[in-house]
Protein backbone atom coordinates (compact mmCIF):
# COMPACT_ATOMS: atom_id res chain seq x y z
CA UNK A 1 -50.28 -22.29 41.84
CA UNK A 2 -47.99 -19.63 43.51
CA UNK A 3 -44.36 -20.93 43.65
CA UNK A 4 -42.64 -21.16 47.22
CA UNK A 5 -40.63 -17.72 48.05
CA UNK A 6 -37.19 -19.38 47.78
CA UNK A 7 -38.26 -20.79 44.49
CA UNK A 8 -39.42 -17.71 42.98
CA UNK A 9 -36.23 -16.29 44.06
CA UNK A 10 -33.65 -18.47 42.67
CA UNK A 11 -35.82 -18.27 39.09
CA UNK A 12 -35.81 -14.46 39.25
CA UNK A 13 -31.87 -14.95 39.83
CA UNK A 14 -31.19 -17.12 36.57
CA UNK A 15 -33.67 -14.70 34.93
CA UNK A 16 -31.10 -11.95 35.62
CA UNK A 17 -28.32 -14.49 34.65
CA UNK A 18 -29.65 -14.50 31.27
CA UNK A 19 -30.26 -10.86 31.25
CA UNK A 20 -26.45 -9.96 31.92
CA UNK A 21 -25.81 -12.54 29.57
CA UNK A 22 -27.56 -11.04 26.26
CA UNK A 23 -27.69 -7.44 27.64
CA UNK A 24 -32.10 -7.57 27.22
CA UNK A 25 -32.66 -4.54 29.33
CA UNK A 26 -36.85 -6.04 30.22
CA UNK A 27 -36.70 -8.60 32.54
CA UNK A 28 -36.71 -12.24 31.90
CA UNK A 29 -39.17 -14.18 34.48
CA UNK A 30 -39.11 -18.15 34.45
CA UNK A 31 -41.74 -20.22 35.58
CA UNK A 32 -42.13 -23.59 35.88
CA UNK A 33 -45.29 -25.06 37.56
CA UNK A 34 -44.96 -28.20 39.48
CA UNK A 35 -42.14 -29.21 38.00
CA UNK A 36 -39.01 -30.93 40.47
CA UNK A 37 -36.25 -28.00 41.53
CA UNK A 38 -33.65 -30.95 39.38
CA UNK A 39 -35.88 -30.63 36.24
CA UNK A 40 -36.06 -26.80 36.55
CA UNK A 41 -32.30 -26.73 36.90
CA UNK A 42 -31.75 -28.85 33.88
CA UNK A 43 -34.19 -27.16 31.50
CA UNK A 44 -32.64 -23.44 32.34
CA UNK A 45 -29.15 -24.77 31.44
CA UNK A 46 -30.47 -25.95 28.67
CA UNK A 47 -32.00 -22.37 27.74
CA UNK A 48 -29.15 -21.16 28.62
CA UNK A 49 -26.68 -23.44 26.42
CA UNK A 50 -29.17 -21.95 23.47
CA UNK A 51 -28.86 -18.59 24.05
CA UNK A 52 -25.22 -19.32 23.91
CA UNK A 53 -24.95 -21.36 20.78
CA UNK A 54 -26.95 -18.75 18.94
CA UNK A 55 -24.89 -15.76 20.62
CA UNK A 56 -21.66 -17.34 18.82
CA UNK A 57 -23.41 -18.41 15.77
CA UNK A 58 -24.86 -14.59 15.23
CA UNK A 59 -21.14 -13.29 15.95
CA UNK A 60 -19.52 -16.09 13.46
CA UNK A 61 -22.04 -15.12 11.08
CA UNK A 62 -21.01 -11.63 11.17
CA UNK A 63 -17.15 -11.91 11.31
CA UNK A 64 -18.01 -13.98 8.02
CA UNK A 65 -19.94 -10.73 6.77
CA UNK A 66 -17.22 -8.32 7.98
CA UNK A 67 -14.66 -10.76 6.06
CA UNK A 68 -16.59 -10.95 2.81
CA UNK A 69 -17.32 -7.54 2.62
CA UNK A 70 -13.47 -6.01 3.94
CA UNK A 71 -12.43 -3.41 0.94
CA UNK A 72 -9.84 -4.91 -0.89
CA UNK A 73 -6.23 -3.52 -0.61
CA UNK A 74 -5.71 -0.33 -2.88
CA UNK A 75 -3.71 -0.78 -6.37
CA UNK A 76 -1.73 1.80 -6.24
CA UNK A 77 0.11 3.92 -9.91
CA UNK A 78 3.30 5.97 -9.27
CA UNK A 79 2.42 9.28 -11.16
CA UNK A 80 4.71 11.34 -13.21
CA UNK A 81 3.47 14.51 -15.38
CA UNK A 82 6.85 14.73 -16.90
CA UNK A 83 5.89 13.65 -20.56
CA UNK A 84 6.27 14.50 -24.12
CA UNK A 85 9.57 16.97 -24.26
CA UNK A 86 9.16 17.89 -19.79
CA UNK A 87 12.29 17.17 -18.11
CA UNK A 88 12.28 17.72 -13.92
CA UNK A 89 16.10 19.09 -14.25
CA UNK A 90 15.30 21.93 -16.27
CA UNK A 91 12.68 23.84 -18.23
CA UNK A 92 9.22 24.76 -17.76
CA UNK A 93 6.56 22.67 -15.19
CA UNK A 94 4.09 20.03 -16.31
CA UNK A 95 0.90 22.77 -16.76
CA UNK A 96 -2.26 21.86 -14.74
CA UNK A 97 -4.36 21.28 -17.88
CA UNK A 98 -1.71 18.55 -18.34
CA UNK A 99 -1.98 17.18 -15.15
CA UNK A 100 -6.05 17.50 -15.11
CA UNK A 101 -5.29 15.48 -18.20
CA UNK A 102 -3.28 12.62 -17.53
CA UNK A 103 -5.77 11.68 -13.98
CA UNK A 104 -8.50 11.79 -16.54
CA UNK A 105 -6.56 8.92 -18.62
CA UNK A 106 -5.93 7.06 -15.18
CA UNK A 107 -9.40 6.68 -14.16
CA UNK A 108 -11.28 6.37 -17.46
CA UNK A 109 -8.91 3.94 -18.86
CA UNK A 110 -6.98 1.94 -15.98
CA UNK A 111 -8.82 0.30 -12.76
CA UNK A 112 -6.53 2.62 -10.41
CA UNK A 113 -7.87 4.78 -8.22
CA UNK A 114 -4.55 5.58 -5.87
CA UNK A 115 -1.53 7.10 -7.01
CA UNK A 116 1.86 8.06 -5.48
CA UNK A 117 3.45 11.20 -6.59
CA UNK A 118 7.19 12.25 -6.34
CA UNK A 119 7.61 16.02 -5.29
CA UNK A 120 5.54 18.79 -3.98
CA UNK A 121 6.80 22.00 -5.58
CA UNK A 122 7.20 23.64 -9.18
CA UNK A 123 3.53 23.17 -10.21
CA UNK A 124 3.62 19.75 -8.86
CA UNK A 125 1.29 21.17 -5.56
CA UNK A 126 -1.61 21.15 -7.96
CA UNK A 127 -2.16 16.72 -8.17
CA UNK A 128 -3.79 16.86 -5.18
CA UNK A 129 -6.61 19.32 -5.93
CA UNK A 130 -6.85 17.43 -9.32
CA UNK A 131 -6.73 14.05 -7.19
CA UNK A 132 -8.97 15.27 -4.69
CA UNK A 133 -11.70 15.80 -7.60
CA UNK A 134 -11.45 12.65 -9.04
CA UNK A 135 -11.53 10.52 -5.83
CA UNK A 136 -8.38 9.73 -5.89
CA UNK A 137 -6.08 8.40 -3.08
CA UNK A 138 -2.33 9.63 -2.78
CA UNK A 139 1.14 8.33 -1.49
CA UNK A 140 2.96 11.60 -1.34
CA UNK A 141 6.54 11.86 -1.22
CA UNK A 142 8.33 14.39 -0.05
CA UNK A 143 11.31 14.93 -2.86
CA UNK A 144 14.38 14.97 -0.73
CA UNK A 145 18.31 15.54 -3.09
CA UNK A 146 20.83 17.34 -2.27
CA UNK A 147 20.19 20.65 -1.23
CA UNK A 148 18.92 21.45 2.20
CA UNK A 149 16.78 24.70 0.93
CA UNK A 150 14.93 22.88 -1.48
CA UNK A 151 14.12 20.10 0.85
CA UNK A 152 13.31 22.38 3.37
CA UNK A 153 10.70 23.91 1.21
CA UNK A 154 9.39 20.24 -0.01
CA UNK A 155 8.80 19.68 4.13
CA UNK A 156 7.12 22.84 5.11
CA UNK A 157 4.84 22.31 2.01
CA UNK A 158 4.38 18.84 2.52
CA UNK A 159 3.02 19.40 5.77
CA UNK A 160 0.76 22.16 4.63
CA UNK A 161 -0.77 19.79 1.97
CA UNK A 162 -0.72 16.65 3.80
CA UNK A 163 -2.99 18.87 6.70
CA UNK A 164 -5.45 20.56 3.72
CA UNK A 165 -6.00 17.07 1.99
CA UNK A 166 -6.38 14.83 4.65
CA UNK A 167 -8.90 12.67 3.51
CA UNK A 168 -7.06 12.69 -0.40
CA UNK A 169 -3.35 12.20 1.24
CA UNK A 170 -3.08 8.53 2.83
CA UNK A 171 0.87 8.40 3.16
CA UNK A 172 3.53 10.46 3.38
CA UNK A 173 7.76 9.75 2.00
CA UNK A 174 10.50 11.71 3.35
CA UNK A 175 12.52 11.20 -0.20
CA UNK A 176 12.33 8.45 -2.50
CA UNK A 177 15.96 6.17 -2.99
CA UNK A 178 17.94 8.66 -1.17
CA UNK A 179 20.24 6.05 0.37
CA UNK A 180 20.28 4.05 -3.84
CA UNK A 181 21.12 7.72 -5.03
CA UNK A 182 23.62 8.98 -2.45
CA UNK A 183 24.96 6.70 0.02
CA UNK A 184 24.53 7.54 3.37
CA UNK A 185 25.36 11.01 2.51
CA UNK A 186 22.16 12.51 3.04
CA UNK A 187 20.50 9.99 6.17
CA UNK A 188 20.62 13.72 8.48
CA UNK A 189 17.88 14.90 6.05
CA UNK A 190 15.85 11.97 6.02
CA UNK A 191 15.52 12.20 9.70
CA UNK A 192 15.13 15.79 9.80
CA UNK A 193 12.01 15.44 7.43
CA UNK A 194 10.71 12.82 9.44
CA UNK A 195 10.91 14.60 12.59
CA UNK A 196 9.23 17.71 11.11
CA UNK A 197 6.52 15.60 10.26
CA UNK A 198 6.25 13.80 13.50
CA UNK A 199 5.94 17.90 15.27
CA UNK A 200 3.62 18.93 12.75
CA UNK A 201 1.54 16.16 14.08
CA UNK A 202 0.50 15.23 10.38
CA UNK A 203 -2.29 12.48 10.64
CA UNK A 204 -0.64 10.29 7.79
CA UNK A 205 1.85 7.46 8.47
CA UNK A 206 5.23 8.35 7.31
CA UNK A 207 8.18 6.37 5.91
CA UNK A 208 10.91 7.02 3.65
CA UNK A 209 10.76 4.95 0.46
CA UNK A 210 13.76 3.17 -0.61
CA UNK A 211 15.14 -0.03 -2.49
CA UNK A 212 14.46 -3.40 -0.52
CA UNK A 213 18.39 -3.62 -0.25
CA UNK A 214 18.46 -0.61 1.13
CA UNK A 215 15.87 -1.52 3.50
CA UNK A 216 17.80 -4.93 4.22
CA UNK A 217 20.63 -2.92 5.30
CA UNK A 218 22.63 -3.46 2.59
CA UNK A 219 22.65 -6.90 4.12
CA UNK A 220 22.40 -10.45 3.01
CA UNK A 221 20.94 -11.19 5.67
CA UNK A 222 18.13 -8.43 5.76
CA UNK A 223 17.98 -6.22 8.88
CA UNK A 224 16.84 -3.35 10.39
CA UNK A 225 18.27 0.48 9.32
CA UNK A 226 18.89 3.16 11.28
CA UNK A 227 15.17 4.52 9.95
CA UNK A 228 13.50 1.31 11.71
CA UNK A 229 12.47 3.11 14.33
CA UNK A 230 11.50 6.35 13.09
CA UNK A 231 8.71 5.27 10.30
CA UNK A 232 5.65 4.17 11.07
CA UNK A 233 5.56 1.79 7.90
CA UNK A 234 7.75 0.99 4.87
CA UNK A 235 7.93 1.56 1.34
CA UNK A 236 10.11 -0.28 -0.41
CA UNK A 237 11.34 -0.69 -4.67
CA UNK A 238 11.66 -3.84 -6.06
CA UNK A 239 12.66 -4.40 -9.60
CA UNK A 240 13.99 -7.63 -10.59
CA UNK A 241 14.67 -6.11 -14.16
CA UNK A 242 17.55 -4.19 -13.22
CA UNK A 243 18.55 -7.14 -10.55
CA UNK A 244 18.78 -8.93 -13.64
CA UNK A 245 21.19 -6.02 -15.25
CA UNK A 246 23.36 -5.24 -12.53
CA UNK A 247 23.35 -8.00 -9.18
CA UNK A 248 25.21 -10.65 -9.04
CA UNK A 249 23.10 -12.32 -6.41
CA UNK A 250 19.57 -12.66 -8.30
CA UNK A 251 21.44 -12.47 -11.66
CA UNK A 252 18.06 -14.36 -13.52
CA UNK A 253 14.47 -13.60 -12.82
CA UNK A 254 12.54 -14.04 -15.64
CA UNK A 255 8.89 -11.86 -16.16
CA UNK A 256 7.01 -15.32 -15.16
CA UNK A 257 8.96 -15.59 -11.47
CA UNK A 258 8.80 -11.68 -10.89
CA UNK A 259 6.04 -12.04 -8.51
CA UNK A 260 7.40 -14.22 -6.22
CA UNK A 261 10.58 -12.40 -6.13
CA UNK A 262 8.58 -9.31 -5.27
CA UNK A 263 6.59 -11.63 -2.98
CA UNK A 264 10.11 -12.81 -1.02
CA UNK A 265 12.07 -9.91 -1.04
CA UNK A 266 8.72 -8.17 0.90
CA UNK A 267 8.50 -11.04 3.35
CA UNK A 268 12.23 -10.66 4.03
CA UNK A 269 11.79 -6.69 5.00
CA UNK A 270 9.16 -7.94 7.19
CA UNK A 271 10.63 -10.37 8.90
CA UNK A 272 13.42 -7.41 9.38
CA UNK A 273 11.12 -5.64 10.38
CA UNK A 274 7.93 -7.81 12.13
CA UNK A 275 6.16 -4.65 14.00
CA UNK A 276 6.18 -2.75 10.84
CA UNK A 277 3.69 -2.79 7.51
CA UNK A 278 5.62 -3.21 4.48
CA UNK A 279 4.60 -2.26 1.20
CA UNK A 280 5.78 -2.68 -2.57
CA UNK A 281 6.16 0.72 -3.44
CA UNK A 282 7.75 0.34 -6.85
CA UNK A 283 7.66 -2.72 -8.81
CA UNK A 284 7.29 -3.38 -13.26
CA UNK A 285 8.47 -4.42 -16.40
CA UNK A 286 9.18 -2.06 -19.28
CA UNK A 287 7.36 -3.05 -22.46
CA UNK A 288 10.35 -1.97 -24.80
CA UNK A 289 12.22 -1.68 -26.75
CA UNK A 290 10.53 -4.80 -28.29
CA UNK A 291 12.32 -8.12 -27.68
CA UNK A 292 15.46 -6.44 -25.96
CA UNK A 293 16.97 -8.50 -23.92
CA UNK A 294 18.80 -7.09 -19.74
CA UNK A 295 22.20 -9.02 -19.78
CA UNK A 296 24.13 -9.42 -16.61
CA UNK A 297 27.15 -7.12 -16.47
CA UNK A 298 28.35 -9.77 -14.02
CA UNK A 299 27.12 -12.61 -15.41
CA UNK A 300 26.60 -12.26 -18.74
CA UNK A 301 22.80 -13.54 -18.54
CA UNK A 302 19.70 -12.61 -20.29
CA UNK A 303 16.46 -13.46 -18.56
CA UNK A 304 14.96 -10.79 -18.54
CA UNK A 305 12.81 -9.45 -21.79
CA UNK A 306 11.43 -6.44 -22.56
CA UNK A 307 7.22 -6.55 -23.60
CA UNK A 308 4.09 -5.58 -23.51
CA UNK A 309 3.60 -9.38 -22.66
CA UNK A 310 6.26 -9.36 -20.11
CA UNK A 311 4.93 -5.70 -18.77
CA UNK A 312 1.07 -6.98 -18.19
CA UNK A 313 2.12 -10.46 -16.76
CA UNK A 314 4.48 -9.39 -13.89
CA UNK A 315 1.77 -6.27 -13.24
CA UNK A 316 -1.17 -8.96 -13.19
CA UNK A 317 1.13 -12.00 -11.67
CA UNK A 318 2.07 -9.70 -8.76
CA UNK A 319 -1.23 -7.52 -7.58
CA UNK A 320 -2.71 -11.40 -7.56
CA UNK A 321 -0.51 -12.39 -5.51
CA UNK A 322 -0.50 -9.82 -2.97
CA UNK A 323 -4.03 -9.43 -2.93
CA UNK A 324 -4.12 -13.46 -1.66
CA UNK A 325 -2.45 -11.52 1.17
CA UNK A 326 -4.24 -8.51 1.84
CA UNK A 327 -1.60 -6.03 1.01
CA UNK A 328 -1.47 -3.06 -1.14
CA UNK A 329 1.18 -2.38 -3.84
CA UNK A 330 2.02 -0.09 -6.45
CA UNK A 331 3.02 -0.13 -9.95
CA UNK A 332 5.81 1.52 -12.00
CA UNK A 333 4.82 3.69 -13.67
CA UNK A 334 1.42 5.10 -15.24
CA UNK A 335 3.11 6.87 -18.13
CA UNK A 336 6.54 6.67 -19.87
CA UNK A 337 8.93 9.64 -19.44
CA UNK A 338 10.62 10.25 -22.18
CA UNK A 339 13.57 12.18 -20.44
CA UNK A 340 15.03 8.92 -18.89
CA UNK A 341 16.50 7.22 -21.29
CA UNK A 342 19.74 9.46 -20.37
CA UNK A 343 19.65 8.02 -16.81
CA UNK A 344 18.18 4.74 -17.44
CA UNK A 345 19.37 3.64 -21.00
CA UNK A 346 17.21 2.53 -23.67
CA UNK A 347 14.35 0.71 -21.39
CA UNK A 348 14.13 4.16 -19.21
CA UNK A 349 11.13 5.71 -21.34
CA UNK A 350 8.82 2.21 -21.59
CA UNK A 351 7.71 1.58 -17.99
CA UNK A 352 4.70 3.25 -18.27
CA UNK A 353 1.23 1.36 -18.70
CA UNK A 354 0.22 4.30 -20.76
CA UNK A 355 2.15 5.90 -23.41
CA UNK A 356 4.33 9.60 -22.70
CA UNK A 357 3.12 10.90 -25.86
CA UNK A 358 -0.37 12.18 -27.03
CA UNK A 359 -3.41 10.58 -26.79
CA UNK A 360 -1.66 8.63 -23.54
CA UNK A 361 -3.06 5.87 -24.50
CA UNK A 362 -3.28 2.93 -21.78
CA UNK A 363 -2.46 -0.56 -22.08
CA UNK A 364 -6.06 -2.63 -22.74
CA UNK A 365 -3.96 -5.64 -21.43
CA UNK A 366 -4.20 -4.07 -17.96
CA UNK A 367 -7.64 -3.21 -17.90
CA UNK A 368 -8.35 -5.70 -14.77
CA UNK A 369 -4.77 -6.16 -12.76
């Protein structure tokens, strides 16, 4: 029975309803013979409340998908080829057979497959062709002190290398604790590194890596720094260890409340900071000397104690916890430098989850952070 030519009409109208509904290119005809023009109406909203239901249930389904598969945030070593007798200050740089070496230890006996490296010149040029074979992903900072050739040097080669290992190189430094080591002595270079980068037109986000207190400001009440607004994210140290040594405002964190220190002191920089991504890039516990205690110079307290106990808990405790909230962090350090001690005292040389000395051995606690 042929429909009546307003009928037809209206049905070929929801049909294209439908169509710009779904996006189905082939046309969708409805029919209904003999049926009353209320019925019709009813039984295509009906259809039509379907196609919806099972639109959203298809896209639900697959923001589920997209959740459960997301890659999980990187777990990030700081990397150091100054081992055995090697000292940065003077004397001969770490070979690349060394190097080579020491990446081999990282991803055959450690789940890390990021690191972050400090400097880009004497020999050090060469991690990222070694990182770049292993698949490894790099935080590269850009070694900043205080003279204005060298860092001029560490820029112009930064930029070269950030450029030729694009896809190796995920973030760039300007420095590392310039402000901790010299005040606000040297905040001209900082910003002159920065805006090289930002005229080189590098592809990596850039940031210049300092001490959360640093980051707050120097403030109690954390706040923005005059670098705020010139980073695109930031990298920032926390060690409760030497809070424990030398602040008298967190005087006592023990290795069991380290994460949530780290936790806080990252959700005040944010809040500091709310349009920028913030990232742990330093945290750890030195594993000796065995049993030594940090006392307060303030205070006089000791809560803080040095193991291989202490080390893998606070590692563990903390890439937990920030994996609960999607965000990336990395530990200090993959291998003990035995040159510290002089700056550092006697814990300087046993922050590293593998040893400074041949074989470089890694911790089997930390197999699975």
């Amino acid at each position: 029975m042929a429909m009546p030519p307003r009928l037809k009409t209206r049905h070929f109208r929801q049909g294209q309803a439908i169509n710009s509904y779904t996006g189905e290119k082939s046309p969708i005809i409805l029919v209904y013979f003999g049926l009353p023009q209320g019925i019709i109406m009813i039984r295509f909203f009906l259809l039509l409340l379907s196609l919806l239901l099972m639109t959203v249930g298809t896209a639900d389904a697959a923001d589920k998908k997209t959740a459960h598969h997301a890659p999980p945030p990187l777990q990030c070593v700081a990397f150091s080829p100054y081992v055995g007798t090697i000292n940065p200050d003077y004397g001969p740089s770490p070979p690349k057979e060394l190097i080579d070496t020491l990446l081999d230890k990282i991803v055959k006996e450690t789940p890390f497959r990021c690191i972050m490296t400090y400097g880009v010149l004497n020999g050090l040029d060469y991690t990222f062709t070694a990182a770049q074979a292993r698949h490894l992903k790099v935080i590269a900072i850009l070694w900043l002190d205080k003279d204005s050739k060298v860092n001029s040097q560490s820029i112009s080669t930064g930029i070269h290398l950030a450029k030729t290992f694009a896809d190796t190189i995920i973030k760039l430094s300007c420095g590392s604790e310039v402000r901790t080591r010299h005040g606000y002595q040297f905040d001209g270079e900082i910003s002159r590194c920065l805006q090289a980068l930002r005229e080189a037109k590098v592809t990596q986000p850039i940031t210049t890596i300092d001490t959360w207190w640093e980051w707050c400001n120097r403030s109690l009440h954390c706040e923005k720094t005059l670098f705020s607004d010139q980073v695109d994210w930031i990298g920032i140290n926390i060690f409760p260890w030497w809070e424990n040594t030398f602040s008298p405002l967190h005087s006592c964190t023990p290795a069991g409340q380290a994460a949530d220190f780290h936790l806080a002191r990252l959700h005040e920089v944010h809040t500091a900071n709310p349009n920028k991504a913030v990232m742990i890039t330093e945290f750890g516990w030195p594993n000796g000397p065995a049993k030594a205690e940090s006392v307060n110079v303030k205070t006089g307290q000791r809560c803080g104690v040095a193991s291989a106990e202490n080390q893998a808990l606070v590692v563990q405790s903390t890439f937990k916890k920030l994996a609960q909230e999607h965000l990336s962090g990395t530990v200090f350090e993959a291998f003990s430098e035995n040159w510290k001690p002089s700056n550092e005292g006697d814990f300087g040389k046993y922050w590293g989850i593998c040893q400074g000395e041949p074989p470089f051995a890694c911790s089997k606690k930390l197999a699975h952070p």
